[in-house]
PDB file of N, CA and C in Angstrom:
ATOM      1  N   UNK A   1      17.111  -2.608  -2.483  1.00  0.00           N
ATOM      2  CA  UNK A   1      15.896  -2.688  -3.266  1.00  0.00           C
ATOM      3  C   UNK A   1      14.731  -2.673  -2.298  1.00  0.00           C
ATOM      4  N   UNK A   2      13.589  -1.737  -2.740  1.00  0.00           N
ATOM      5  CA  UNK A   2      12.832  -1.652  -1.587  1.00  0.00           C
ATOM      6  C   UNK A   2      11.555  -1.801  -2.883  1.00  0.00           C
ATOM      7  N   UNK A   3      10.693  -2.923  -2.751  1.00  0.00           N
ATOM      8  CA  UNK A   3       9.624  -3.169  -3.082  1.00  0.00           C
ATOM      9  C   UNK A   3       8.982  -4.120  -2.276  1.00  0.00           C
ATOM     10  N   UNK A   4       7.252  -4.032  -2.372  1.00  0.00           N
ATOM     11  CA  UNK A   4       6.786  -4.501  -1.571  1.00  0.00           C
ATOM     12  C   UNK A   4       5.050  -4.683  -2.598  1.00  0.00           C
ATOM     13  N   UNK A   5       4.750  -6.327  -2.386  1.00  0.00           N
ATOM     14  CA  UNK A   5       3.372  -6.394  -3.032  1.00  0.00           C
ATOM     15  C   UNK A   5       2.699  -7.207  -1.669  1.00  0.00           C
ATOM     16  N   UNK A   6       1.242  -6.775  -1.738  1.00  0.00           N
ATOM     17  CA  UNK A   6       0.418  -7.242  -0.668  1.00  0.00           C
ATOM     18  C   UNK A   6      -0.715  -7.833  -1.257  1.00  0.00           C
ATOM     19  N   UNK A   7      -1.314  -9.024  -0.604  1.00  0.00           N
ATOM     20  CA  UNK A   7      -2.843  -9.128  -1.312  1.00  0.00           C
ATOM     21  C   UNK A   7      -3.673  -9.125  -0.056  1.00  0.00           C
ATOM     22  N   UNK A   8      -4.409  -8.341   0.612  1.00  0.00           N
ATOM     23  CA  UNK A   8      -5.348  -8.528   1.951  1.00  0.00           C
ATOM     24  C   UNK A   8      -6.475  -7.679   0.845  1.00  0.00           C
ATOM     25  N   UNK A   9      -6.874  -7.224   2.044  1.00  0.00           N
ATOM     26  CA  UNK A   9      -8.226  -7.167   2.498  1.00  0.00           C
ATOM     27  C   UNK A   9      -8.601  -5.474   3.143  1.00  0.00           C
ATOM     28  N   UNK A  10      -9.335  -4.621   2.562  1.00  0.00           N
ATOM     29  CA  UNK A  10      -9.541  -3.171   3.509  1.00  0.00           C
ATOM     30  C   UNK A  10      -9.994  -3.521   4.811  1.00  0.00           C
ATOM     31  N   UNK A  11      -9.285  -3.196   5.489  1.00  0.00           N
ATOM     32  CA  UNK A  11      -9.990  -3.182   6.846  1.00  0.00           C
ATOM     33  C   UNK A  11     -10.769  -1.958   7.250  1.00  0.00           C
ATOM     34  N   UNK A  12     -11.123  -1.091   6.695  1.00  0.00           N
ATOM     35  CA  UNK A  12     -11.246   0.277   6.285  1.00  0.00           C
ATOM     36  C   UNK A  12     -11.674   0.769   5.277  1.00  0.00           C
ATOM     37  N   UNK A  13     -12.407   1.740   5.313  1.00  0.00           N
ATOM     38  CA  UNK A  13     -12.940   2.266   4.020  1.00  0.00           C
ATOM     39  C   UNK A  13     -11.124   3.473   4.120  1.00  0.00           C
ATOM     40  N   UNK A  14     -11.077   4.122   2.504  1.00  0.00           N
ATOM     41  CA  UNK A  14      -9.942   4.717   2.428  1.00  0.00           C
ATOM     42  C   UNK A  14     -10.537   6.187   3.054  1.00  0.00           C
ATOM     43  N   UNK A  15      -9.369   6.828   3.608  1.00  0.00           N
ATOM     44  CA  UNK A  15      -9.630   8.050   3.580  1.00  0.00           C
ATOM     45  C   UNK A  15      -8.585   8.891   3.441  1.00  0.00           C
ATOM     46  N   UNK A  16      -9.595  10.084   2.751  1.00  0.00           N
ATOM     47  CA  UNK A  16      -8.686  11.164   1.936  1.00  0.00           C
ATOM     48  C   UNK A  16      -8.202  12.513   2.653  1.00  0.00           C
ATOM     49  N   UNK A  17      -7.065  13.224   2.425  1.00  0.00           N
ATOM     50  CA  UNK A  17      -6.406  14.253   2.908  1.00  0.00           C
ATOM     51  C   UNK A  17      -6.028  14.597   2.017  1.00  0.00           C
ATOM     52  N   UNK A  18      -5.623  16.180   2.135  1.00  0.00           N
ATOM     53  CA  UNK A  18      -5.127  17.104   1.153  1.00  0.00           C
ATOM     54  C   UNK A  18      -3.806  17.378   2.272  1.00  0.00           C
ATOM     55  N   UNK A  19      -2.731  17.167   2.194  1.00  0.00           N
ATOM     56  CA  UNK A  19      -1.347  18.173   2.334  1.00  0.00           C
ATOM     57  C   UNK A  19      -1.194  19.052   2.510  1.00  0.00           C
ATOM     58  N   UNK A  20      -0.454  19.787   3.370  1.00  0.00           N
ATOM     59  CA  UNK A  20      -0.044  21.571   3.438  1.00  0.00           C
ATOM     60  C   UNK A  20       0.576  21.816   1.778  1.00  0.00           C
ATOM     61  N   UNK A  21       1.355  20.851   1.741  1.00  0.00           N
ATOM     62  CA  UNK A  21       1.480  20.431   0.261  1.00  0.00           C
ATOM     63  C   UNK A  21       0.732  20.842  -0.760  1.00  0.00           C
ATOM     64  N   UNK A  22      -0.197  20.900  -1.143  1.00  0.00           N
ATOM     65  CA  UNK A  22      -1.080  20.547  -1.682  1.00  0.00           C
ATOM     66  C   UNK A  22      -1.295  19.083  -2.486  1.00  0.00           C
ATOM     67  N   UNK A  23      -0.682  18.374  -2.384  1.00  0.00           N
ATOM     68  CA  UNK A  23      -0.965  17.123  -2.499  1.00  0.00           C
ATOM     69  C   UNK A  23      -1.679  15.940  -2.128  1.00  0.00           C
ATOM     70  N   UNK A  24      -2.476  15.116  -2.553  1.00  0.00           N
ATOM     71  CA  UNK A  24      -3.415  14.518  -2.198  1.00  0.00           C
ATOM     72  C   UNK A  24      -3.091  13.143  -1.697  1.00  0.00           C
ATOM     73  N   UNK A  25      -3.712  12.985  -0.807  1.00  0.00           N
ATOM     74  CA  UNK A  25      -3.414  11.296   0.258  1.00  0.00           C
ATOM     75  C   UNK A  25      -4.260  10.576   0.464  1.00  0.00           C
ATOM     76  N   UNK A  26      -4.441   9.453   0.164  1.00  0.00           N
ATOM     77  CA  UNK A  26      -5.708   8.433   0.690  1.00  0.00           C
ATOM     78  C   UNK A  26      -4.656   6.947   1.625  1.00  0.00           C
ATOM     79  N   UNK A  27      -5.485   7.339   2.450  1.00  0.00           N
ATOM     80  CA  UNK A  27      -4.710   6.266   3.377  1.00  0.00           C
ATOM     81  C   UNK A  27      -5.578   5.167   3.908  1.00  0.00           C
ATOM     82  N   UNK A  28      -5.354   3.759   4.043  1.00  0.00           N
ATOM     83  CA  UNK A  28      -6.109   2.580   4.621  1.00  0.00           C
ATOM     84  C   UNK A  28      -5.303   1.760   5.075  1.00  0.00           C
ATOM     85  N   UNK A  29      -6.153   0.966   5.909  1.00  0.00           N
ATOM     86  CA  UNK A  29      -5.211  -0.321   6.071  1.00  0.00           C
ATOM     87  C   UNK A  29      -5.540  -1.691   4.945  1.00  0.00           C
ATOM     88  N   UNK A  30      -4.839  -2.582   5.024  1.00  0.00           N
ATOM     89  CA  UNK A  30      -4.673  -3.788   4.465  1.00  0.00           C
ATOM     90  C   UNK A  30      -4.640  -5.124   5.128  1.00  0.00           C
ATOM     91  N   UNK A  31      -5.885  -5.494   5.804  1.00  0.00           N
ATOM     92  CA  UNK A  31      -5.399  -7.196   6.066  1.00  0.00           C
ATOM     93  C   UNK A  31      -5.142  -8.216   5.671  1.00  0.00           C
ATOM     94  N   UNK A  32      -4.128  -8.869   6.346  1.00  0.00           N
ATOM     95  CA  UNK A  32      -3.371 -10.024   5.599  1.00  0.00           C
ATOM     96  C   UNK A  32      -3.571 -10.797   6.293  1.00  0.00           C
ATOM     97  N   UNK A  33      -4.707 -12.177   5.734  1.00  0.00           N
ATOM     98  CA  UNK A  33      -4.990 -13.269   6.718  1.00  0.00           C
ATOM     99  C   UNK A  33      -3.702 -14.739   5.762  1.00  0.00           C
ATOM    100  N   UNK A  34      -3.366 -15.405   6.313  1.00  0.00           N
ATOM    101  CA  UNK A  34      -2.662 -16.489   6.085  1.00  0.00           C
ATOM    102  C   UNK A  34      -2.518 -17.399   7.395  1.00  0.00           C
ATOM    103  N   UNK A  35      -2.962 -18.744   6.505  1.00  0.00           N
ATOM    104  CA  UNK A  35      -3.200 -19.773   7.675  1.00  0.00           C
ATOM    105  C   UNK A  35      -1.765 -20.401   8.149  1.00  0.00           C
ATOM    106  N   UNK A  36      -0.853 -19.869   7.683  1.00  0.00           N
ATOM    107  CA  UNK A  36       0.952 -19.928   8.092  1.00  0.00           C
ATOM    108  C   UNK A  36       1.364 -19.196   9.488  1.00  0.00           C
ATOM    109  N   UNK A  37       1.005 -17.907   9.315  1.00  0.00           N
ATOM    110  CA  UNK A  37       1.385 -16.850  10.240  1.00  0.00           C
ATOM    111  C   UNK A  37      -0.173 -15.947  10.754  1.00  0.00           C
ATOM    112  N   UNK A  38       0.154 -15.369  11.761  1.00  0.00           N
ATOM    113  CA  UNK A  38      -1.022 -14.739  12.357  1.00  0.00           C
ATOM    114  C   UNK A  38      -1.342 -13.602  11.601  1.00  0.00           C
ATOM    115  N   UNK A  39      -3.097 -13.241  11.600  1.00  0.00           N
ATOM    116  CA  UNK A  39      -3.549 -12.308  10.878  1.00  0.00           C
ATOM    117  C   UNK A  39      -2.414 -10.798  10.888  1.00  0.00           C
ATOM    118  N   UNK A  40      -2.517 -10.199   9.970  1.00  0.00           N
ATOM    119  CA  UNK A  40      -1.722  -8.931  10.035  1.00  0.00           C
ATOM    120  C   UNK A  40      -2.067  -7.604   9.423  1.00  0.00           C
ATOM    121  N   UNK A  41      -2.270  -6.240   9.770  1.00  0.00           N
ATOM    122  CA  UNK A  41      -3.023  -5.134   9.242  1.00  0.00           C
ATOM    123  C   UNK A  41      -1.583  -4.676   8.540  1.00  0.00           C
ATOM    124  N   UNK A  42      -1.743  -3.859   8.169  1.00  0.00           N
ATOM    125  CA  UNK A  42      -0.760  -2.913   7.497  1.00  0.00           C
ATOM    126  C   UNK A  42      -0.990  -1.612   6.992  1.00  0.00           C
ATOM    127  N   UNK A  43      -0.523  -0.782   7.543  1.00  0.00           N
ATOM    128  CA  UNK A  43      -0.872   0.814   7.044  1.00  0.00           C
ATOM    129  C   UNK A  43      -0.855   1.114   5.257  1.00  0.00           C
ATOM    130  N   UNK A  44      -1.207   1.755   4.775  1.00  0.00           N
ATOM    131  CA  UNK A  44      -1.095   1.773   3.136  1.00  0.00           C
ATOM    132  C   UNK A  44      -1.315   3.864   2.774  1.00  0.00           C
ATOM    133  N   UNK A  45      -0.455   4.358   2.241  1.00  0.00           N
ATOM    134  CA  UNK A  45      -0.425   5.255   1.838  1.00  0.00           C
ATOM    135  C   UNK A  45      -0.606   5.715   0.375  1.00  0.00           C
ATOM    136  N   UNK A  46      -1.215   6.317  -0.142  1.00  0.00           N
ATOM    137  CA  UNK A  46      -1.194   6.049  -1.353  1.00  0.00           C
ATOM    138  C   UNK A  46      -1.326   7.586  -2.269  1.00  0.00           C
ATOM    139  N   UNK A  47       0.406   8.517  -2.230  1.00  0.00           N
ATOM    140  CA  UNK A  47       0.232   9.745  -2.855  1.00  0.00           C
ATOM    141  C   UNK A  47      -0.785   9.939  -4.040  1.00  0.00           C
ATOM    142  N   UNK A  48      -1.535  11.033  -4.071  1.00  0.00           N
ATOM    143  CA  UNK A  48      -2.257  11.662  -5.514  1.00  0.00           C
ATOM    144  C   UNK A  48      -2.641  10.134  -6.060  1.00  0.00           C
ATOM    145  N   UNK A  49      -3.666   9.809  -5.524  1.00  0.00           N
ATOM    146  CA  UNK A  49      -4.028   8.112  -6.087  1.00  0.00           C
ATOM    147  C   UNK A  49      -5.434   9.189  -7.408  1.00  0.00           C
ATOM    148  N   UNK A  50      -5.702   7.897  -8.051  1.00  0.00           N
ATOM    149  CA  UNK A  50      -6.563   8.210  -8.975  1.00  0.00           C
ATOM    150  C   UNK A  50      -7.621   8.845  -7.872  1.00  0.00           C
ATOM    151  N   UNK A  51      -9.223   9.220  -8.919  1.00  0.00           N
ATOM    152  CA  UNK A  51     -10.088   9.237  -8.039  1.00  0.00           C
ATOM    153  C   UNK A  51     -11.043   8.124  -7.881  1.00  0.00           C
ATOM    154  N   UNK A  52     -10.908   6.659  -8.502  1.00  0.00           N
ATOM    155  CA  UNK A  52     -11.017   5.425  -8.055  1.00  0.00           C
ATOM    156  C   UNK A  52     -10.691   4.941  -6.900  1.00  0.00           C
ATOM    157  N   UNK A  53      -9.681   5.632  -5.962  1.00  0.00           N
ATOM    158  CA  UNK A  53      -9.231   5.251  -5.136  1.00  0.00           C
ATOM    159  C   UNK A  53      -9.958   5.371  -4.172  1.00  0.00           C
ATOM    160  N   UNK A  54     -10.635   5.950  -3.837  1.00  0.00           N
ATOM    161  CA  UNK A  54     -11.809   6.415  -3.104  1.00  0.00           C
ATOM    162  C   UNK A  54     -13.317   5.876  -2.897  1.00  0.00           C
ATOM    163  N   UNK A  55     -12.987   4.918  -4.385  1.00  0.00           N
ATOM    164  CA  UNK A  55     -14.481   4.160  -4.351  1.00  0.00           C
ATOM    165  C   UNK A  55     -14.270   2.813  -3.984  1.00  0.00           C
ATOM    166  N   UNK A  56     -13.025   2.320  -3.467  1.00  0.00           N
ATOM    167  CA  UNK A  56     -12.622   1.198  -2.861  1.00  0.00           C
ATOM    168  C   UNK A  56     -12.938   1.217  -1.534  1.00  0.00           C
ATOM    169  N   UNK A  57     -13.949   0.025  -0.923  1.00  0.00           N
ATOM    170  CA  UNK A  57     -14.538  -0.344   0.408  1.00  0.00           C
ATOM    171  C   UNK A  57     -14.155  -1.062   1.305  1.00  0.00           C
ATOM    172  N   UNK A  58     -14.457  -0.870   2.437  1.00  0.00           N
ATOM    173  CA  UNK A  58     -13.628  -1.998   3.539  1.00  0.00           C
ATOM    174  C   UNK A  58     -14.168  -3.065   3.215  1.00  0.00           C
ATOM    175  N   UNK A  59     -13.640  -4.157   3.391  1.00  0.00           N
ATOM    176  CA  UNK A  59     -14.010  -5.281   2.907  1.00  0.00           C
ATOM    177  C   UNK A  59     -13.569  -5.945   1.482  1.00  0.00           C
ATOM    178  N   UNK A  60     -12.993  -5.171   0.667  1.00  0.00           N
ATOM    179  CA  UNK A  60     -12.279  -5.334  -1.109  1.00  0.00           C
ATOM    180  C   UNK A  60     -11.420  -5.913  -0.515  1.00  0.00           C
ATOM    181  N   UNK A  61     -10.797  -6.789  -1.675  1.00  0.00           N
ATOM    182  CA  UNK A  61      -9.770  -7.469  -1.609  1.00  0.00           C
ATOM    183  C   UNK A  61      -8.692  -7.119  -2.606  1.00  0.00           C
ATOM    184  N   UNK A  62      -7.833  -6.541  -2.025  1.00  0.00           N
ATOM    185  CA  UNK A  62      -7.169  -5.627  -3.197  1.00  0.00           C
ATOM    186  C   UNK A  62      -5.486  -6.067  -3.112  1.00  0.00           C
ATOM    187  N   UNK A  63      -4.867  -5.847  -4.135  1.00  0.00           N
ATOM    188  CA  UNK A  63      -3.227  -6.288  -4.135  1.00  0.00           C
ATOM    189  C   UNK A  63      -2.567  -4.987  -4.506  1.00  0.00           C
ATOM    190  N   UNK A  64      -1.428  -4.285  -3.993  1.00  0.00           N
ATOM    191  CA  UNK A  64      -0.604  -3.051  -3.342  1.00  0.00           C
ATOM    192  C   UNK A  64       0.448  -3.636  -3.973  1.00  0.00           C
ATOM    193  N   UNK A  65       1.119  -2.869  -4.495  1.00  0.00           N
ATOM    194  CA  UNK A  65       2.767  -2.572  -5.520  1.00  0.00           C
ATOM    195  C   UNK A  65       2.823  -1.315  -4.545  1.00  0.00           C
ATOM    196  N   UNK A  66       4.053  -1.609  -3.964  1.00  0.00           N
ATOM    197  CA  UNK A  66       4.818  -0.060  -3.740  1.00  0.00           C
ATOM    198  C   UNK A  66       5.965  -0.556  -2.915  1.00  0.00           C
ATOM    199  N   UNK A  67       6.322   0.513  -1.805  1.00  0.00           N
ATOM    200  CA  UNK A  67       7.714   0.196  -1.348  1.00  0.00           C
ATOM    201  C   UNK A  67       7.282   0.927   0.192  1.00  0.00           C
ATOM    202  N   UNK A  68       8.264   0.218   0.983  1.00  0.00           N
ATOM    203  CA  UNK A  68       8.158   0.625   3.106  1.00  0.00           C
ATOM    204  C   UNK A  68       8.643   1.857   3.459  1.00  0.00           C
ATOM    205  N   UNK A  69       8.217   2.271   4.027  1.00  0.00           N
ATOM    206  CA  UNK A  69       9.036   3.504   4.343  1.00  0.00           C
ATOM    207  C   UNK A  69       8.802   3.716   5.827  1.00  0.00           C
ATOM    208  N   UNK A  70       9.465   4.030   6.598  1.00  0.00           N
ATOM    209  CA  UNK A  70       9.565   4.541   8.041  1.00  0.00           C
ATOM    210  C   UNK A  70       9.337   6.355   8.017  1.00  0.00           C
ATOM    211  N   UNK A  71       8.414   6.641   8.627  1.00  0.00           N
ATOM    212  CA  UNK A  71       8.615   8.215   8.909  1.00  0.00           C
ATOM    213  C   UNK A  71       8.651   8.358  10.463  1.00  0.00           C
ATOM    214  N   UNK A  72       8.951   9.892  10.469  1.00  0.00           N
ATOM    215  CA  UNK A  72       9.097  10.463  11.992  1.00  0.00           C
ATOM    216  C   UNK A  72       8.249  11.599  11.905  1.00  0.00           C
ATOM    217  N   UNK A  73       8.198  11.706  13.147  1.00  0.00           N
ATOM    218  CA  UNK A  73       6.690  13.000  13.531  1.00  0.00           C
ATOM    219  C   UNK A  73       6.897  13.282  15.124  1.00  0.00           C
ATOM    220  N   UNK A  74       6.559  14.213  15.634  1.00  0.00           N
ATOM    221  CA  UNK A  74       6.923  14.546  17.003  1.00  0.00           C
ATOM    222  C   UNK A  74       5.494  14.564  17.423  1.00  0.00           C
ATOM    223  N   UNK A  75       5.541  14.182  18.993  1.00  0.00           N
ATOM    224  CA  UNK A  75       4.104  13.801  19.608  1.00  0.00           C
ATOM    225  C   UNK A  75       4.605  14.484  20.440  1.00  0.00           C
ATOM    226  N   UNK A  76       3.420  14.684  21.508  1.00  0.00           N
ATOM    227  CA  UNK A  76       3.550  15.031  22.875  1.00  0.00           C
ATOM    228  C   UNK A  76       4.556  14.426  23.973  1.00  0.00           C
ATOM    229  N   UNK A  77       4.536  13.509  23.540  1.00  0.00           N
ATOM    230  CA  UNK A  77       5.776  12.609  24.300  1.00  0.00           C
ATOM    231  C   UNK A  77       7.204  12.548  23.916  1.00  0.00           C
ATOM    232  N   UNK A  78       7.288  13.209  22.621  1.00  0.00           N
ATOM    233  CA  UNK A  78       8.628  12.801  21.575  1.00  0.00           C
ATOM    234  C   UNK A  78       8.684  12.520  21.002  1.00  0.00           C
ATOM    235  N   UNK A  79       9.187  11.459  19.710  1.00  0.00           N
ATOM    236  CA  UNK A  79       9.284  11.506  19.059  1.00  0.00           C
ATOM    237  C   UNK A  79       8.842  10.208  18.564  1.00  0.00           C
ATOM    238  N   UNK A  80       8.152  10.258  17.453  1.00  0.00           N
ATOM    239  CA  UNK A  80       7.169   8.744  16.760  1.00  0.00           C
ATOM    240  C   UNK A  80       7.406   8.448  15.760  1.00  0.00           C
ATOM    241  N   UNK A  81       7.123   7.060  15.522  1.00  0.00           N
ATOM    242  CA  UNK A  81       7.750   7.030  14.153  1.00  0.00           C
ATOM    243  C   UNK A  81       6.266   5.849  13.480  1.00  0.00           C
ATOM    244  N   UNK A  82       6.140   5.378  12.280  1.00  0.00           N
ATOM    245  CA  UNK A  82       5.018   4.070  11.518  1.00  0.00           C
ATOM    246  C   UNK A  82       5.985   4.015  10.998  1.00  0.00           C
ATOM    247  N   UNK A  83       5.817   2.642  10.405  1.00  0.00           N
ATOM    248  CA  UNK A  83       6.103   1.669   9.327  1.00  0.00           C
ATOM    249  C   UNK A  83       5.004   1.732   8.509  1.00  0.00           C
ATOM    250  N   UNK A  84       5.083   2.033   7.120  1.00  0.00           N
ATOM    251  CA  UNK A  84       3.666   2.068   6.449  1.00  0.00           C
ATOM    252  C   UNK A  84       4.660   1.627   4.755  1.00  0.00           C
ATOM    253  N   UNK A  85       3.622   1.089   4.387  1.00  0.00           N
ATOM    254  CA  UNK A  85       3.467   0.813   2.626  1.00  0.00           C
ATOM    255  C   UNK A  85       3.042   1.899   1.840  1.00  0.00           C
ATOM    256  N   UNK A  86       4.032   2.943   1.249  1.00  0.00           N
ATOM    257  CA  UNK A  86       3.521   3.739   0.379  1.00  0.00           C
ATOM    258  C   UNK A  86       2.981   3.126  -1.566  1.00  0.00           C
ATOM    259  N   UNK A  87       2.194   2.820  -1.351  1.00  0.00           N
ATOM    260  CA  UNK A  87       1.718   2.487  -2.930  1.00  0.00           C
ATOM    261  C   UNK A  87       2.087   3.272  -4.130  1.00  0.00           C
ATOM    262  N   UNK A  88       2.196   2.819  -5.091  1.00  0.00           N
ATOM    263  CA  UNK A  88       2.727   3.032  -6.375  1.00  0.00           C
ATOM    264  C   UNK A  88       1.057   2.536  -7.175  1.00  0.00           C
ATOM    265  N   UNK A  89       0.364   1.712  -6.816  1.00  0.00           N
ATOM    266  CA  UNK A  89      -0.382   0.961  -7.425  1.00  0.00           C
ATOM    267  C   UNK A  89      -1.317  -0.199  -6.470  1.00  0.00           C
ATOM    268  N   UNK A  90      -2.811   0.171  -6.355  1.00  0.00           N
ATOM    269  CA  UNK A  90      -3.655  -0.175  -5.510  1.00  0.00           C
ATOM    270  C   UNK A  90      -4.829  -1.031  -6.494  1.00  0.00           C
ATOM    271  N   UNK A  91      -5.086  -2.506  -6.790  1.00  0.00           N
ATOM    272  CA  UNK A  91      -5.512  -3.091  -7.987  1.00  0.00           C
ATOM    273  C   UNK A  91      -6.416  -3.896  -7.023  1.00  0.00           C
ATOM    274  N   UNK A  92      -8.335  -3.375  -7.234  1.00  0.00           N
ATOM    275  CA  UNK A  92      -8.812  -4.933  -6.765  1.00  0.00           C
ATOM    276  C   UNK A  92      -8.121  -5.790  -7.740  1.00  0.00           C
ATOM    277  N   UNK A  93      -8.296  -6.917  -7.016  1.00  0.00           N
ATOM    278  CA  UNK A  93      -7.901  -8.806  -7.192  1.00  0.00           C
ATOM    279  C   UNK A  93      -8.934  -8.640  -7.647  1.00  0.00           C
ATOM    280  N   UNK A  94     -10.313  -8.692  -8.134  1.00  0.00           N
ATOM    281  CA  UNK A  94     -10.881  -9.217  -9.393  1.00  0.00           C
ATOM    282  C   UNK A  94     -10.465  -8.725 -10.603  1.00  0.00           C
ATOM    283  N   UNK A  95      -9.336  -7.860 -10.999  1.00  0.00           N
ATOM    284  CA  UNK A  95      -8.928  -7.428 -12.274  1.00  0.00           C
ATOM    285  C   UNK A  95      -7.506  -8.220 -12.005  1.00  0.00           C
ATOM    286  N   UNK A  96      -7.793  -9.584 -12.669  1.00  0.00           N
ATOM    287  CA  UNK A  96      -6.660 -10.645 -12.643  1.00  0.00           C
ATOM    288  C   UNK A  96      -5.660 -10.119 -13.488  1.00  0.00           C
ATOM    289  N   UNK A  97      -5.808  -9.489 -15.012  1.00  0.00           N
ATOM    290  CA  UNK A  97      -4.922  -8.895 -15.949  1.00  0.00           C
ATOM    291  C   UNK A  97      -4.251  -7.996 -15.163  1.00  0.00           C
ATOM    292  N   UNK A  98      -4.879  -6.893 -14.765  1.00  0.00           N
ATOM    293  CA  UNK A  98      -3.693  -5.500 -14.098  1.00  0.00           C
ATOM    294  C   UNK A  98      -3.409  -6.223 -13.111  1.00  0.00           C
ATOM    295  N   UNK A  99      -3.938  -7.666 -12.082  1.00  0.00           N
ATOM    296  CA  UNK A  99      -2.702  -7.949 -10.798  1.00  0.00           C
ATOM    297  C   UNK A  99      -1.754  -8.370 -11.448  1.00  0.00           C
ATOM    298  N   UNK A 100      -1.677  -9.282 -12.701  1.00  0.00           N
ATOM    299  CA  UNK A 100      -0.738 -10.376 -12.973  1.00  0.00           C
ATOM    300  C   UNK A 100       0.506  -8.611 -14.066  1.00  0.00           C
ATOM    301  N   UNK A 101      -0.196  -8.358 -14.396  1.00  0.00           N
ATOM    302  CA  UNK A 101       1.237  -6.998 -15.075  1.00  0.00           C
ATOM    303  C   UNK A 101       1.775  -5.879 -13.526  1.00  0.00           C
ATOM    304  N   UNK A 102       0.917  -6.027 -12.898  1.00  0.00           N
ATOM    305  CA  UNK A 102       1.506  -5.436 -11.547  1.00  0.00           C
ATOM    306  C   UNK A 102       2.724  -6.650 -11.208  1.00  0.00           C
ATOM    307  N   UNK A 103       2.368  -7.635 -10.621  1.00  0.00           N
ATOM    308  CA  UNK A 103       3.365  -8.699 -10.241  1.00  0.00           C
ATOM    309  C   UNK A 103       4.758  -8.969 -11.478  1.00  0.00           C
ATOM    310  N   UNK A 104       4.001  -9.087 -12.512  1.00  0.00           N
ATOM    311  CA  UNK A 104       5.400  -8.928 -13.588  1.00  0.00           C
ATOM    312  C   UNK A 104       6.241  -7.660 -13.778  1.00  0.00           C
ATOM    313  N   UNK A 105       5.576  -6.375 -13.399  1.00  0.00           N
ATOM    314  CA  UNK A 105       6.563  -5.154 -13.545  1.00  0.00           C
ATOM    315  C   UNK A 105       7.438  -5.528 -11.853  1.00  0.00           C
ATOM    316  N   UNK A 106       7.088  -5.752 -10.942  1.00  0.00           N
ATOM    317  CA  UNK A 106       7.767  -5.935  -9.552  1.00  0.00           C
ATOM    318  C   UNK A 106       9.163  -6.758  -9.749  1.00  0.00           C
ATOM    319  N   UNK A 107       8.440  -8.080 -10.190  1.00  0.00           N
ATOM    320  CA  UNK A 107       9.500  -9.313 -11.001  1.00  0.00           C
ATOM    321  C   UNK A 107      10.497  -8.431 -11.819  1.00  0.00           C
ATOM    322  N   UNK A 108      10.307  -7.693 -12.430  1.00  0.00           N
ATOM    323  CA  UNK A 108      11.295  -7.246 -13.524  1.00  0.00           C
ATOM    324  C   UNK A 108      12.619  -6.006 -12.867  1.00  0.00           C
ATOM    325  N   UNK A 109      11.467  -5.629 -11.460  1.00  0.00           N
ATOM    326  CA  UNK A 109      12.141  -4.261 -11.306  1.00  0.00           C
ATOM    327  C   UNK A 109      13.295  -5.087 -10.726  1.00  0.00           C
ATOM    328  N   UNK A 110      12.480  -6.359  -9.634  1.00  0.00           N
ATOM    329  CA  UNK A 110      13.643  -6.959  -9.023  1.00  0.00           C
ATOM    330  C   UNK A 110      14.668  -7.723  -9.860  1.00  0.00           C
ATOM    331  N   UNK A 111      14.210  -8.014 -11.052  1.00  0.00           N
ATOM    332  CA  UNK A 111      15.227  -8.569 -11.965  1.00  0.00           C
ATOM    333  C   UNK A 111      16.699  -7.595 -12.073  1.00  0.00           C
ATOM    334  N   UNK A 112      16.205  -6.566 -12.300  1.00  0.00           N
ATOM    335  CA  UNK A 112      17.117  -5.759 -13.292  1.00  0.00           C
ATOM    336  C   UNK A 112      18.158  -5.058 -11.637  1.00  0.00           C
ATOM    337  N   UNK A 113      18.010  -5.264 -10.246  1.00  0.00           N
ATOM    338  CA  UNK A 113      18.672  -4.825  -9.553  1.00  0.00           C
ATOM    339  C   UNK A 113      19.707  -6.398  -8.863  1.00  0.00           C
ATOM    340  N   UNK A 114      19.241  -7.282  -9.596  1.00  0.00           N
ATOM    341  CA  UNK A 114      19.981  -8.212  -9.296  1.00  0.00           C
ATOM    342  C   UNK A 114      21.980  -8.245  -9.236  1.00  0.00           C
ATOM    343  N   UNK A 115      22.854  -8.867  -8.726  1.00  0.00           N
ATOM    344  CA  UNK A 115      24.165  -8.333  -9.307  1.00  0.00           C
ATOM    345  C   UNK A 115      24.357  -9.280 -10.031  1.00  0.00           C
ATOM    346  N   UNK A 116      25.188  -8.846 -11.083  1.00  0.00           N
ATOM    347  CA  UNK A 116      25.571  -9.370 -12.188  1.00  0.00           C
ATOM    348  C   UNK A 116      26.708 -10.692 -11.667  1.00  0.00           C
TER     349      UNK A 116
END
């Protein structure tokens, strides 16, 4: 089961790419401050996002539904790889209703992969 919810912070305004694909990409990071563990950024990908997605600012405080993914890419040196959060669903935290049905569809997905 690969899901993943975040609540930080843009460290970044988003920015957008178009694909050889033709498919559309907005990518940012996400900081995660907690007075437990040390501050933490996190890459965030977010396929064919609305066009809301775009009017989100560094500095929002936003909560991420999606799942991790590792890719590979060849550099000058060989071969590279990120760890990044591809989003399903990018919700400022002041829309308490869509965080709290984001967090309950996650709850459910993980429900239903539970073993019997």
């Amino acid at each position: 089961m690969n899901v993943v919810t975040l609540r930080g912070t843009l460290s970044r305004a988003p920015q957008a790419r178009t694909l050889p694909s033709g498919d559309s990409l907005v990518a940012f990071e996400v900081t995660i401050r907690d007075h437990d563990v040390p501050t933490e950024s996190v890459p965030v990908v977010w396929f064919n996002p609305p066009a809301r997605a775009l009017k989100l600012s560094d500095g929002a405080e936003v909560v991420v539904r999606g799942r991790v993914r590792r890719r590979f890419f060849r550099t000058g040196a060989g071969t590279g790889s990120r760890t990044e959060v591809v989003a399903s669903a990018v919700i400022p935290a002041t829309q308490r209703a869509k965080v709290r049905q984001a967090l309950d569809d996650a709850s459910v997905a993980l429900a239903a992969q539970r073993p019997s």
